[in-house]
C-alpha atoms as a PDB file:
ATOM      1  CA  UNK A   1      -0.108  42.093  11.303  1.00  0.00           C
ATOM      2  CA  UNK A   2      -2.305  41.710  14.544  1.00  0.00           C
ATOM      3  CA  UNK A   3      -4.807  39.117  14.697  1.00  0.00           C
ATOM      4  CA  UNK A   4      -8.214  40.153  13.757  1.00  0.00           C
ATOM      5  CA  UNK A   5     -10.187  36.893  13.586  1.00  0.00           C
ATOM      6  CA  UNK A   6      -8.800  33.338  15.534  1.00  0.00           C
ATOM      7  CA  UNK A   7     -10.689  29.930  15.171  1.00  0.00           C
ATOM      8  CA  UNK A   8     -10.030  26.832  16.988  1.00  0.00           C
ATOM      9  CA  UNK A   9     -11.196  23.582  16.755  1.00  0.00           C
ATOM     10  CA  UNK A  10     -14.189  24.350  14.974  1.00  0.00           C
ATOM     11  CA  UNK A  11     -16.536  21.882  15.006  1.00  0.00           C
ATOM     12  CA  UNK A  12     -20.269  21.702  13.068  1.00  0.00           C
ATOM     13  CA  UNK A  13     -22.057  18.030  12.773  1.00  0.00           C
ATOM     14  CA  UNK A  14     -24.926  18.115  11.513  1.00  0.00           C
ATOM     15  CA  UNK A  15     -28.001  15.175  12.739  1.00  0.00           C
ATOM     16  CA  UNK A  16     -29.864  13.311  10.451  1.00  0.00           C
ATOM     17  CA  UNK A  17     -32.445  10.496  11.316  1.00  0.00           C
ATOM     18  CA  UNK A  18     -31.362   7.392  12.895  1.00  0.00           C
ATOM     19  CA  UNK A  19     -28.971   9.031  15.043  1.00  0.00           C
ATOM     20  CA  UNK A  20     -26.683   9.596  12.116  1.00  0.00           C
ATOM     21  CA  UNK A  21     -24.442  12.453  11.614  1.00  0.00           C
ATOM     22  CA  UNK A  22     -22.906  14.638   8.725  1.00  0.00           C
ATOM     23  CA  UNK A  23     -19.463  15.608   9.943  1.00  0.00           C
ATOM     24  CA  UNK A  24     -19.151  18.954   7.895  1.00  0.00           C
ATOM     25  CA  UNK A  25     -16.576  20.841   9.864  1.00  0.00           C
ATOM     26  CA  UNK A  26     -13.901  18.669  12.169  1.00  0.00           C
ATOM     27  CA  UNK A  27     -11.966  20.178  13.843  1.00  0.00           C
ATOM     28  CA  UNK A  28     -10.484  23.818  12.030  1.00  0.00           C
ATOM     29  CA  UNK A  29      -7.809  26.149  13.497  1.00  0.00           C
ATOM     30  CA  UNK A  30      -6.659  29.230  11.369  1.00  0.00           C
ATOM     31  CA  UNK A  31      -6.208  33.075  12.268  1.00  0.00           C
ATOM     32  CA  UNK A  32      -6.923  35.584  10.342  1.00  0.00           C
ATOM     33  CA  UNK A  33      -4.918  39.000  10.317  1.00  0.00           C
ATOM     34  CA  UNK A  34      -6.268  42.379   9.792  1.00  0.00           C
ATOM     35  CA  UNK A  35      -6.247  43.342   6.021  1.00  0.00           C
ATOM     36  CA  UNK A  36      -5.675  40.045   4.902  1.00  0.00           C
ATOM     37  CA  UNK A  37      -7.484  37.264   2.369  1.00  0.00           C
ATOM     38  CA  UNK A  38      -7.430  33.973   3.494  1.00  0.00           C
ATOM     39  CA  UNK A  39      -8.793  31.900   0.368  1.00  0.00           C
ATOM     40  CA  UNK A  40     -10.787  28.611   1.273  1.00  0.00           C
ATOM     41  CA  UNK A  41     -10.659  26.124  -1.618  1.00  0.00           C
ATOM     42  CA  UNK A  42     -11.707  22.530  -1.611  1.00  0.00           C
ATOM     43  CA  UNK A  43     -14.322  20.351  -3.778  1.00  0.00           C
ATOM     44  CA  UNK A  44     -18.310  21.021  -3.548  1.00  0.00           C
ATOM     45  CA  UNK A  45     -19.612  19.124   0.089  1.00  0.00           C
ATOM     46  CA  UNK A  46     -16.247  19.477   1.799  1.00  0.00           C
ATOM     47  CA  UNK A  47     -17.482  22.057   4.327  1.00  0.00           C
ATOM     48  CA  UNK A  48     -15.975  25.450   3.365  1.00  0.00           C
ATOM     49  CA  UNK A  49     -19.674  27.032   3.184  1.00  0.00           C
ATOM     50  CA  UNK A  50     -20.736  25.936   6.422  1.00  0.00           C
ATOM     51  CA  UNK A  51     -17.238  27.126   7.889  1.00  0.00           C
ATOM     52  CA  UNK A  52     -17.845  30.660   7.046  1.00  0.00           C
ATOM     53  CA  UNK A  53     -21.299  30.758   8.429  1.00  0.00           C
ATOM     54  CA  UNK A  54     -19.901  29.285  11.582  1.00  0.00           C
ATOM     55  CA  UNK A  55     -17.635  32.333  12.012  1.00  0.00           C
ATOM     56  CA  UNK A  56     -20.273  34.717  11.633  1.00  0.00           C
ATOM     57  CA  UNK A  57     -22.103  32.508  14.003  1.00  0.00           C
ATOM     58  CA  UNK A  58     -25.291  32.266  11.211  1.00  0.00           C
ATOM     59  CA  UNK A  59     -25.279  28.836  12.305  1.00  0.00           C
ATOM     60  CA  UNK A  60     -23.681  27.616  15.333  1.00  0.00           C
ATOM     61  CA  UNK A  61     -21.171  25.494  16.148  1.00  0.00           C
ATOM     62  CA  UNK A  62     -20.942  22.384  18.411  1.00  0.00           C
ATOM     63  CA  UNK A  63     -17.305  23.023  19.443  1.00  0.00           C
ATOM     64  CA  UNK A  64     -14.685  25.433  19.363  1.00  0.00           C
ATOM     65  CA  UNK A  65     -13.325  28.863  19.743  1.00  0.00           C
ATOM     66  CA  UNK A  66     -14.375  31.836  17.967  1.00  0.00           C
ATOM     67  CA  UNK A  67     -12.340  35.571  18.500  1.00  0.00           C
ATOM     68  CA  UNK A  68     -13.086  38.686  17.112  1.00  0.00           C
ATOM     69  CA  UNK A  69     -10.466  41.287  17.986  1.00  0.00           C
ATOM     70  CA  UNK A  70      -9.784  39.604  21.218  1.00  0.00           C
ATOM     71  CA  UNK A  71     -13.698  39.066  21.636  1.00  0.00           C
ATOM     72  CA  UNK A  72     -15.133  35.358  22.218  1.00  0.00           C
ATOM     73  CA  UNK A  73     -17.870  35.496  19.699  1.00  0.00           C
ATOM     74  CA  UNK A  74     -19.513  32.164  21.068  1.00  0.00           C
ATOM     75  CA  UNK A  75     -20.657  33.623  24.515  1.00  0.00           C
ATOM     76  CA  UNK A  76     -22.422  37.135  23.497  1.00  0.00           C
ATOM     77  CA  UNK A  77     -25.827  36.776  24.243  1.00  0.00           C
ATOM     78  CA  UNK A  78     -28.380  38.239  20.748  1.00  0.00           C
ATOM     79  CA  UNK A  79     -27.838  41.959  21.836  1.00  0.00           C
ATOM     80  CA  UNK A  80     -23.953  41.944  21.989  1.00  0.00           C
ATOM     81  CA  UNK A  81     -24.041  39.352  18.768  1.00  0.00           C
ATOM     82  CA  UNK A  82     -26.449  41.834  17.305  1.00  0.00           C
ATOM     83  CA  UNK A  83     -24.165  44.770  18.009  1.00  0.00           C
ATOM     84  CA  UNK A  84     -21.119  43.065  16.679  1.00  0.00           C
ATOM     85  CA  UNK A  85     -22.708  42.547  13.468  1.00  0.00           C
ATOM     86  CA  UNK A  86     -21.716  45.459  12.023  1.00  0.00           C
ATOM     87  CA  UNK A  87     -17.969  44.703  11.634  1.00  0.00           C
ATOM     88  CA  UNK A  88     -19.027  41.062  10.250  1.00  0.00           C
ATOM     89  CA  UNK A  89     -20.571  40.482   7.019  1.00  0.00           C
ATOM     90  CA  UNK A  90     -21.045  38.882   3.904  1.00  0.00           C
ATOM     91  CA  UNK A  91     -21.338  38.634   0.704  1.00  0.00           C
ATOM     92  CA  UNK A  92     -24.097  35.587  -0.741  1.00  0.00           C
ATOM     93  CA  UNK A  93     -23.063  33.213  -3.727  1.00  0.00           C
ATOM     94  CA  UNK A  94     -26.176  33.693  -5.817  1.00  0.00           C
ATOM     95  CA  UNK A  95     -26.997  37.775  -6.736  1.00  0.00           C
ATOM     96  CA  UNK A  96     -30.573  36.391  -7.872  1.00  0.00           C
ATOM     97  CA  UNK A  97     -31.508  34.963  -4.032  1.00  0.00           C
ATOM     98  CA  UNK A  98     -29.515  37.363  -2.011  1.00  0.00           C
ATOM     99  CA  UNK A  99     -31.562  40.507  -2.575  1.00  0.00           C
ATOM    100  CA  UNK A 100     -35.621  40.772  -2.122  1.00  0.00           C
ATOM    101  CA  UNK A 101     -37.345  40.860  -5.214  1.00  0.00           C
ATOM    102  CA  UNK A 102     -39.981  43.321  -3.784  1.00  0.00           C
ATOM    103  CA  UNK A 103     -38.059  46.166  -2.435  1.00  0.00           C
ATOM    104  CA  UNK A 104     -36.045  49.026  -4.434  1.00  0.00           C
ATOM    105  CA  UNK A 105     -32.069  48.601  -4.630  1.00  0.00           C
ATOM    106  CA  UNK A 106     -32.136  51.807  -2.145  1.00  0.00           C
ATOM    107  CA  UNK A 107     -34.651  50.381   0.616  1.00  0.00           C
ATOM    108  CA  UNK A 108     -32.211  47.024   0.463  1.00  0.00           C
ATOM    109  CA  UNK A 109     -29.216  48.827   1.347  1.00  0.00           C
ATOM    110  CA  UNK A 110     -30.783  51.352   4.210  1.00  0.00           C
ATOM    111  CA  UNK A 111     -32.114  48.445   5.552  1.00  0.00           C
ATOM    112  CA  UNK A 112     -29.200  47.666   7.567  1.00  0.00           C
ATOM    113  CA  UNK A 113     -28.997  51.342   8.538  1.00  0.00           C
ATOM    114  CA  UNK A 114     -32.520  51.470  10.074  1.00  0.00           C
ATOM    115  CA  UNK A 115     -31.394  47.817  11.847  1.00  0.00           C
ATOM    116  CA  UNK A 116     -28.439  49.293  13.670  1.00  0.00           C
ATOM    117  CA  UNK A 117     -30.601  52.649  13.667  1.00  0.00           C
ATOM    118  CA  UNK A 118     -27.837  54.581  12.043  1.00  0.00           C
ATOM    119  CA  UNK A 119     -28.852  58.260  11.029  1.00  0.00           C
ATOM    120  CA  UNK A 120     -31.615  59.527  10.181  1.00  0.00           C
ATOM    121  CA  UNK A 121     -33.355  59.060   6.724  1.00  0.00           C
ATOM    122  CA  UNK A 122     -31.622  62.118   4.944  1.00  0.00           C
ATOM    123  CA  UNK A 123     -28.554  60.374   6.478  1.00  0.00           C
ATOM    124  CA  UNK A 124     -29.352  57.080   5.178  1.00  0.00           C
ATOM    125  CA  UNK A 125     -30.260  58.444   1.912  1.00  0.00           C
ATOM    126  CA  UNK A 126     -27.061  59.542   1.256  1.00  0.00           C
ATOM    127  CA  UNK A 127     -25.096  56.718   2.375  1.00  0.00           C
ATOM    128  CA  UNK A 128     -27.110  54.667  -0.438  1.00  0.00           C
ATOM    129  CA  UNK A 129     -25.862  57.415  -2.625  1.00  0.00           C
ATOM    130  CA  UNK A 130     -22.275  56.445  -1.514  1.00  0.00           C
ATOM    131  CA  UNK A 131     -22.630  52.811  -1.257  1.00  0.00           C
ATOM    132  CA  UNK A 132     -23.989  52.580  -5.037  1.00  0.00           C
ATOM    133  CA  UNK A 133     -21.067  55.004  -6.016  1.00  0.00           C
ATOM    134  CA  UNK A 134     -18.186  52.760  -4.408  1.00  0.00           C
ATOM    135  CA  UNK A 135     -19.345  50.043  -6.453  1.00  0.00           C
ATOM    136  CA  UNK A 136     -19.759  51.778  -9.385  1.00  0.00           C
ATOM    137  CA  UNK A 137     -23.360  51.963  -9.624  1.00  0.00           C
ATOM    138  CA  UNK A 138     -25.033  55.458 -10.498  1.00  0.00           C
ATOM    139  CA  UNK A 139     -27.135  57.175  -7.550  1.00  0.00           C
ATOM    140  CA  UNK A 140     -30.239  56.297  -9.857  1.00  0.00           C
ATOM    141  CA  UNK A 141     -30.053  52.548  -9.009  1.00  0.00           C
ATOM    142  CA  UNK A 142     -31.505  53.352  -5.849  1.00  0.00           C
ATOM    143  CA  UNK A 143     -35.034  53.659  -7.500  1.00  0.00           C
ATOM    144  CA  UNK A 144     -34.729  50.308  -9.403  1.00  0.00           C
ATOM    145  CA  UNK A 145     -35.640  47.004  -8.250  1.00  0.00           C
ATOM    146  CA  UNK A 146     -33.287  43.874  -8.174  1.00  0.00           C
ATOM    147  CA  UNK A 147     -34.946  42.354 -11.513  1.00  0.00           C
ATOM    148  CA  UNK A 148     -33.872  44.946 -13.404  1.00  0.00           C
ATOM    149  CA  UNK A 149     -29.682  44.453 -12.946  1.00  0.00           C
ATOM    150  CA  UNK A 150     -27.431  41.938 -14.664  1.00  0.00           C
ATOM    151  CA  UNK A 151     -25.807  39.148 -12.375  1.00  0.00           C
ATOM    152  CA  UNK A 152     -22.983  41.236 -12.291  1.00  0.00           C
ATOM    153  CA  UNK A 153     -24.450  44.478 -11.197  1.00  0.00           C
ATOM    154  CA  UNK A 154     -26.570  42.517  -8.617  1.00  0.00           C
ATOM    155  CA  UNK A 155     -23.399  40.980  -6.865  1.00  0.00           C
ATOM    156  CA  UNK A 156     -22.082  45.040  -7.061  1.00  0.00           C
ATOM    157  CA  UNK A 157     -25.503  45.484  -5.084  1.00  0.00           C
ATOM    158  CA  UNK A 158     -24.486  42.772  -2.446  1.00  0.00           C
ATOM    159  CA  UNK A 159     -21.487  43.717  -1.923  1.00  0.00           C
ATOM    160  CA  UNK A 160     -22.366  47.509  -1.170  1.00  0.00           C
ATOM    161  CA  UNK A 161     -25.224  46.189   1.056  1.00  0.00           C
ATOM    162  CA  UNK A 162     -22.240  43.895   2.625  1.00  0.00           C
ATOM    163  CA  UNK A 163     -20.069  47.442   3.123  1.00  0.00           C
ATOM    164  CA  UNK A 164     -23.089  49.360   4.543  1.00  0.00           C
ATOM    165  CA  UNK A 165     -21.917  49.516   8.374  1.00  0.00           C
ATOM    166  CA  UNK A 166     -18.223  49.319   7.397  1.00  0.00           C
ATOM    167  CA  UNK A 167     -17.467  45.977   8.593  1.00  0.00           C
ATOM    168  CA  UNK A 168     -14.130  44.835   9.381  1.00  0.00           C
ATOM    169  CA  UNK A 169     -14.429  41.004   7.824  1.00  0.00           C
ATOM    170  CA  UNK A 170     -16.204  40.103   5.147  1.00  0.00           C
ATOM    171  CA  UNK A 171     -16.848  36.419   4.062  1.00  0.00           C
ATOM    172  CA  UNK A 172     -17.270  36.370   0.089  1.00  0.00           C
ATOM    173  CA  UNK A 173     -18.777  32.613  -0.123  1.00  0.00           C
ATOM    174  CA  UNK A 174     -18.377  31.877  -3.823  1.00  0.00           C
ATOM    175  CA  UNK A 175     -18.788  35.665  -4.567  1.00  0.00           C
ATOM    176  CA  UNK A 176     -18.481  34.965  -8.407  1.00  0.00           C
ATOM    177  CA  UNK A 177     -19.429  31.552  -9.202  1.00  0.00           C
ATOM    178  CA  UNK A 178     -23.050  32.493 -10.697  1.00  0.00           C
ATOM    179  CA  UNK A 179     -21.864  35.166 -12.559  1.00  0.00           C
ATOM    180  CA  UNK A 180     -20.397  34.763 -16.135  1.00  0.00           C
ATOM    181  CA  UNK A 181     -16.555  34.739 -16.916  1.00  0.00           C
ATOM    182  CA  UNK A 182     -16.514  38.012 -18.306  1.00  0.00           C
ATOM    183  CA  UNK A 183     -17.862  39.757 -15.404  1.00  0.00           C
ATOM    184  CA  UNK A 184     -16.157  37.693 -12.834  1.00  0.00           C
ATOM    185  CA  UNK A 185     -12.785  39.952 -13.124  1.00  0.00           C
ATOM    186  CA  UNK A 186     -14.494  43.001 -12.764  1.00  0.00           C
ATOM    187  CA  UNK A 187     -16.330  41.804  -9.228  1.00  0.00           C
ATOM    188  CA  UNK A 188     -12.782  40.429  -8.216  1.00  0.00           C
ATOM    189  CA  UNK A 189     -11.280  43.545  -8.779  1.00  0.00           C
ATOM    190  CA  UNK A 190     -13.787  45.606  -7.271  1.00  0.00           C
ATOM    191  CA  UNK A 191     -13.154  43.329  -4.064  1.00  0.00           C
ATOM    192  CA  UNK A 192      -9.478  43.692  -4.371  1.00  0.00           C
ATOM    193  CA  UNK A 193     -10.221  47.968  -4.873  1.00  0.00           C
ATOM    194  CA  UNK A 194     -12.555  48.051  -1.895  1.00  0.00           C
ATOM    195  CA  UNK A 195      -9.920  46.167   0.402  1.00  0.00           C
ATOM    196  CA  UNK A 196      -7.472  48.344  -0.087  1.00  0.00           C
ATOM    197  CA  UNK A 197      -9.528  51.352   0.170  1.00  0.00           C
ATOM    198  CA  UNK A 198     -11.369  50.020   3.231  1.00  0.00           C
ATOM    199  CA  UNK A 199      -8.585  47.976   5.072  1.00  0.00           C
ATOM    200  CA  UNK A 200     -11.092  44.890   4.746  1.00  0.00           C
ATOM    201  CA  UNK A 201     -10.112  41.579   5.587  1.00  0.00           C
ATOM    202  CA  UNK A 202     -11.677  38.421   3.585  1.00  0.00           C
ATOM    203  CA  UNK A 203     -12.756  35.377   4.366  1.00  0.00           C
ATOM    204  CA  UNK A 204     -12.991  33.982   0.831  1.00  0.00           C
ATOM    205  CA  UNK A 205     -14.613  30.560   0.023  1.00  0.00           C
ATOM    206  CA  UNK A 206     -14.321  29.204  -4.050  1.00  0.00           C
ATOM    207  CA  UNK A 207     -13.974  25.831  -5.720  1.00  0.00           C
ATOM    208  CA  UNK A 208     -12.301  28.026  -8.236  1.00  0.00           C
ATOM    209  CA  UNK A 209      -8.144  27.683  -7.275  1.00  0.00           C
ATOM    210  CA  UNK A 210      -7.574  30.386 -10.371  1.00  0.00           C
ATOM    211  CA  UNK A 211      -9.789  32.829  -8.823  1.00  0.00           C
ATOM    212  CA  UNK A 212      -8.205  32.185  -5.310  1.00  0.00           C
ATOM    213  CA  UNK A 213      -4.529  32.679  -6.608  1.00  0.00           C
ATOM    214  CA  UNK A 214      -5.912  36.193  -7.902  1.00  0.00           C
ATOM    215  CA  UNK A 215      -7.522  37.698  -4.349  1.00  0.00           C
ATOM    216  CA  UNK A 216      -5.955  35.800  -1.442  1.00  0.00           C
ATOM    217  CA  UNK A 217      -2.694  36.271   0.653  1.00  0.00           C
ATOM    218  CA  UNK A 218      -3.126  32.370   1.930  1.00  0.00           C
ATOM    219  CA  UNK A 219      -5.015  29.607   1.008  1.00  0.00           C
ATOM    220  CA  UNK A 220      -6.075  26.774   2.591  1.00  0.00           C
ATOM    221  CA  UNK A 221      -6.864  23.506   1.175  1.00  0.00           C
ATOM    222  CA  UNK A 222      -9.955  21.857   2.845  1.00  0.00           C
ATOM    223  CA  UNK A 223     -11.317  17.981   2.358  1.00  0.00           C
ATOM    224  CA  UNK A 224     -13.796  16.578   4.044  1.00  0.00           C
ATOM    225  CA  UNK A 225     -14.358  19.130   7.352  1.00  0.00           C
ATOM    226  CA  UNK A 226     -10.623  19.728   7.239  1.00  0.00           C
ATOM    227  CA  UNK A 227      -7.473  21.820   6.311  1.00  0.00           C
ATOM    228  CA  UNK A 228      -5.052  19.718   4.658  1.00  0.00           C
ATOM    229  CA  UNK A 229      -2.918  22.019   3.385  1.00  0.00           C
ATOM    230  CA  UNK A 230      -2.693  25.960   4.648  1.00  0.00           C
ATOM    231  CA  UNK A 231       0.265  28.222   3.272  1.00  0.00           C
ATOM    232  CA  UNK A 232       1.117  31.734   1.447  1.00  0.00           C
ATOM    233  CA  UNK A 233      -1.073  31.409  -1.962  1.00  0.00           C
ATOM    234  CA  UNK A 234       2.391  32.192  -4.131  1.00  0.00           C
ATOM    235  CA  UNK A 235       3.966  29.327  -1.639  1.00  0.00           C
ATOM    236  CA  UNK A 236       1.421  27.192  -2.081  1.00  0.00           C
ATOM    237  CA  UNK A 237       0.730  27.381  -5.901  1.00  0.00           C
ATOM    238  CA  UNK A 238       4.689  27.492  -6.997  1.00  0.00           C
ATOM    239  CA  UNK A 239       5.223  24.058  -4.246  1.00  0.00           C
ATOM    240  CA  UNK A 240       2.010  22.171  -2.954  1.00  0.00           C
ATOM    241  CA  UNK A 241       2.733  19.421  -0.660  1.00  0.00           C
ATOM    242  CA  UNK A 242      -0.307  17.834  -0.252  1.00  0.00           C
ATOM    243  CA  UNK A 243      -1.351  15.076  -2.784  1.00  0.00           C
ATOM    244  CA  UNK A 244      -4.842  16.702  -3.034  1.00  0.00           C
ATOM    245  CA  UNK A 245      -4.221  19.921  -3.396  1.00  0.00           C
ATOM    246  CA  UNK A 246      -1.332  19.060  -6.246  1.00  0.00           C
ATOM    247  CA  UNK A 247      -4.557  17.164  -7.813  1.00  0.00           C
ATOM    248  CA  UNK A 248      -6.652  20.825  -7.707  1.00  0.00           C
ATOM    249  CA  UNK A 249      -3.575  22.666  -9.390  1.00  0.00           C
ATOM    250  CA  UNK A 250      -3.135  19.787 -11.850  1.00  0.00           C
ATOM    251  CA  UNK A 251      -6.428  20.690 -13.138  1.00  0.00           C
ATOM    252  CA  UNK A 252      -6.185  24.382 -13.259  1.00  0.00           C
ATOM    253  CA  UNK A 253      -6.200  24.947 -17.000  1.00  0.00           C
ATOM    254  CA  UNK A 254      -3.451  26.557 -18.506  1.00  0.00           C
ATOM    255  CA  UNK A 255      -2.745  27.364 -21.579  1.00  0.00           C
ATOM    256  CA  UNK A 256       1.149  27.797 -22.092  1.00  0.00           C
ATOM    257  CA  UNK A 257       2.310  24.127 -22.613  1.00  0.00           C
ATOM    258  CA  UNK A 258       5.564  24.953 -20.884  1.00  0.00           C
ATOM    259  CA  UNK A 259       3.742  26.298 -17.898  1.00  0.00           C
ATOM    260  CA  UNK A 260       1.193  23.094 -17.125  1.00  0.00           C
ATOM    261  CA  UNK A 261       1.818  20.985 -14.208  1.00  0.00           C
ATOM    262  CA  UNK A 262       1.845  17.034 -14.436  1.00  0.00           C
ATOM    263  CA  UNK A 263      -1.736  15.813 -13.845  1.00  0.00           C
ATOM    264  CA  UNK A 264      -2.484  14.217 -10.531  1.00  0.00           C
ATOM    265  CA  UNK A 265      -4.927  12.090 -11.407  1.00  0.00           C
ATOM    266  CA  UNK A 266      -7.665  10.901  -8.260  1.00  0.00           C
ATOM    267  CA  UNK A 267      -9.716   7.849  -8.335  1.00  0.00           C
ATOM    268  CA  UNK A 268     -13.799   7.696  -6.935  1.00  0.00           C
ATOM    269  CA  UNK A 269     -15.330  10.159  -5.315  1.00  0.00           C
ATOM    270  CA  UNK A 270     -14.857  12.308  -1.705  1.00  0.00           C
ATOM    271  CA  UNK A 271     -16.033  10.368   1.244  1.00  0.00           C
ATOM    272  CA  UNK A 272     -19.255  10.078   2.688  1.00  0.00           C
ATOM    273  CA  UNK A 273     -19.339  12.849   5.734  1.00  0.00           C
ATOM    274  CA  UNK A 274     -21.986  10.470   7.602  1.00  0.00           C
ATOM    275  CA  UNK A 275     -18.742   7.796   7.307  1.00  0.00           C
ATOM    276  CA  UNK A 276     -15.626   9.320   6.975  1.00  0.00           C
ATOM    277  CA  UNK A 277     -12.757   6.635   6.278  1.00  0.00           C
ATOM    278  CA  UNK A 278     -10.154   5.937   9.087  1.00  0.00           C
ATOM    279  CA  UNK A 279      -7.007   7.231   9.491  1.00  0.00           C
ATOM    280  CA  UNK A 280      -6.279   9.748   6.211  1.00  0.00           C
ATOM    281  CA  UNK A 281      -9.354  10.883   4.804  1.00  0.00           C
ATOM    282  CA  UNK A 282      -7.711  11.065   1.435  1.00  0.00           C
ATOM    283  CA  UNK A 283      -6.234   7.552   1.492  1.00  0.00           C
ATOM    284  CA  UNK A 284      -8.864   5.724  -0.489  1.00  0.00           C
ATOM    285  CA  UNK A 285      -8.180   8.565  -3.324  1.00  0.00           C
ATOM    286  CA  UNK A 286      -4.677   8.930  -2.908  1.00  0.00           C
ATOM    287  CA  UNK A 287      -2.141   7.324  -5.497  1.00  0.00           C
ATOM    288  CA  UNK A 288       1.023   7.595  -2.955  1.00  0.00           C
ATOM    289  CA  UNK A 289      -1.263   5.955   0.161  1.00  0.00           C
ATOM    290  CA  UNK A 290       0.378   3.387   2.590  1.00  0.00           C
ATOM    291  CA  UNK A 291      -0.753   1.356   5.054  1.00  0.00           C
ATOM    292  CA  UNK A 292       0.227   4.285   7.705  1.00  0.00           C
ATOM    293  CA  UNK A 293      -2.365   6.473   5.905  1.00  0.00           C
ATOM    294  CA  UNK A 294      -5.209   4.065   6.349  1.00  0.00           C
ATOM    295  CA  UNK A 295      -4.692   3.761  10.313  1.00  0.00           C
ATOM    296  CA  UNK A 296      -3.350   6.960  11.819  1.00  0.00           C
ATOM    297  CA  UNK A 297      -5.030  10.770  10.869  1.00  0.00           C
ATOM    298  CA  UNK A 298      -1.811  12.995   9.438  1.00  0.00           C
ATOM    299  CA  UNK A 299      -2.169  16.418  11.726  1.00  0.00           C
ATOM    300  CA  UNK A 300      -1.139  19.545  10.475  1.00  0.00           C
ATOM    301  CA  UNK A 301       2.697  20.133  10.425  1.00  0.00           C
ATOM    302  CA  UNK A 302       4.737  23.033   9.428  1.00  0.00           C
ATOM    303  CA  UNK A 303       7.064  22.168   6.540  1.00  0.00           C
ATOM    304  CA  UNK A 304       7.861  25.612   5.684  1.00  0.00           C
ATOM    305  CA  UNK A 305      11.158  27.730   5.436  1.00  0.00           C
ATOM    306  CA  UNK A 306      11.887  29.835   8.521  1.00  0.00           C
ATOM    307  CA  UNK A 307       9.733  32.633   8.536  1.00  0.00           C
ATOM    308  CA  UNK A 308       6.997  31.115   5.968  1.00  0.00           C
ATOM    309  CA  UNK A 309       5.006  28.736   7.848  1.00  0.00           C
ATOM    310  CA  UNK A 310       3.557  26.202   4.960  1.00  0.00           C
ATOM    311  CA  UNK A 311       1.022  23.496   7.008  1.00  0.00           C
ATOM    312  CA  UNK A 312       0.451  19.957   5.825  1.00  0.00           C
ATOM    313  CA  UNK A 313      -1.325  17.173   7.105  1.00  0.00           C
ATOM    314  CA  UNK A 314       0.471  14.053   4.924  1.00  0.00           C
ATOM    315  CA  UNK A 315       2.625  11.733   6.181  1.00  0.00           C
ATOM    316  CA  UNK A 316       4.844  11.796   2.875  1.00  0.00           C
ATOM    317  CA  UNK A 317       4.619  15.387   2.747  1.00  0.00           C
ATOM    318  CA  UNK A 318       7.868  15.475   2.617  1.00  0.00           C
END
């Protein structure tokens, strides 16, 4: 598969008084190919948020390399970032914030329409129509406002507002975490439905390693601004390398005794990102840490079998 997306050395401190900083992205290289779902996992403050919103350039970054099919996305100027738009998008976390209380479910998704002034308003009118009909909404949802829909039909709302101008990537940034577990499989489905309907490509962000395994093609482990660990998902869920990321499966629950892994069990909490430890940013949480892991930073190596790349940055990876 050709490349559609390719980030390098991604970079995204942000200042705080004092002439401190919050080191919230350091340093990320991935690609992404066309059609695929690349699953971000990693614990709450470790950066994964603020990485997707750096490749859609809603914030911007203080280093790096951002491509778009071949494009450099960090040197369009607001009318060829404004144009390019329309083949990036995404979908919010929370279905209650995302949407504006005080317009109609139809004015919400012609609004990007009228933006990129596509069609006229018969035209738009009717792609509402389809929009609300691809995710299984009836055309009468047009005329209702956003207080009036579950969680779970207001993420279906987000997501056809997110498919309006037929993007080509779409970040889902914790696209079912606010929603309850019985209505989470039937947004993660729709996602899976629309990709293959649409050719989409994800960008899909979760604390949730169950819900990863389900959508993505790879995953990649981040910690603290980083990717420690970046492989197939089947690769990486049947063999993780890293210590961390064998702590996240650990705690998958699972409830076939045969099945469950031995718990990897982590001591204290992440790392201050205004003071990030030396050498490993794990080590102080790590049970197999050495003295190597306190002093030198582990970069990303390929331990995989020919053919299946499977990146780690351990030094007793292997």
């Amino acid at each position: 598969m050709s490349a559609l997306l390719e980030v390098a050395g991604l970079v995204k401190h942000f200042p705080l008084k004092g002439g401190r900083r919050v080191q919230a992205v350091n340093g990320v290289d991935f690609t992404l190919a066309a059609g695929e779902t690349l699953g971000i996992v990693g614990e709450s403050g470790c950066g994964k948020s603020t990485l997707g919103r750096l490749v859609l350039r809603l914030i911007e970054a203080d280093a790096g390399s951002l491509a778009f099919e071949g494009e450099d996305l960090r040197s369009l100027g607001p009318a060829a970032l404004r144009a390019r738009r329309r083949s990036l998008q995404i979908v919010f976390q929370d279905p209650y914030a995302s949407l504006d209380p005080r317009q109609s479910v139809g004015r919400i998704l012609a609004e990007p329409l009228a933006v990129h002034r596509q069609g006229d308003r018969a035209a738009r009118r009717r792609r509402v129509a389809e929009l609300l009909d691809l995710v299984g909404l009836p055309a009468a949802a047009a005329r209702r406002y956003p207080h009036e829909f579950s969680g779970g039909q207001r993420q279906r709302i987000g997501i056809a507002r997110a498919l309006a101008l037929s993007p080509r990537l779409v970040v889902a940034d914790e696209p079912v975490s606010a929603l309850d577990v019985s209505v989470q499989s039937q947004v993660l489905n729709l996602l899976l439905d629309l990709k293959r309907a649409m050719g989409l490509s994800y960008l899909f962000i979760s604390h949730d390693l169950a819900v990863v395994e389900h959508v993505s093609d790879r995953v990649a482990v981040m910690y603290l601004g980083r990717f420690v660990e970046l492989a197939g998902a089947r690769e990486l869920y049947r063999a993780p390398k890293h210590p961390y990321t064998q702590a996240l499966i650990g705690a998958i629950p699972e409830p076939e005794v045969e099945r469950r892994r031995p718990a990897v069990v982590l001591s204290g909490e992440p790392p201050d990102p205004e003071n990030p430890p030396a050498g490993c940013a794990f080590h102080p949480r790590c049970p197999l840490a050495v003295e190597r892991c306190r002093v030198e930073r582990p970069s990303l190596r390929d331990l995989g079998a020919p053919g299946r790349a499977h990146l780690v940055a351990c030094h007793l990876a292997e």
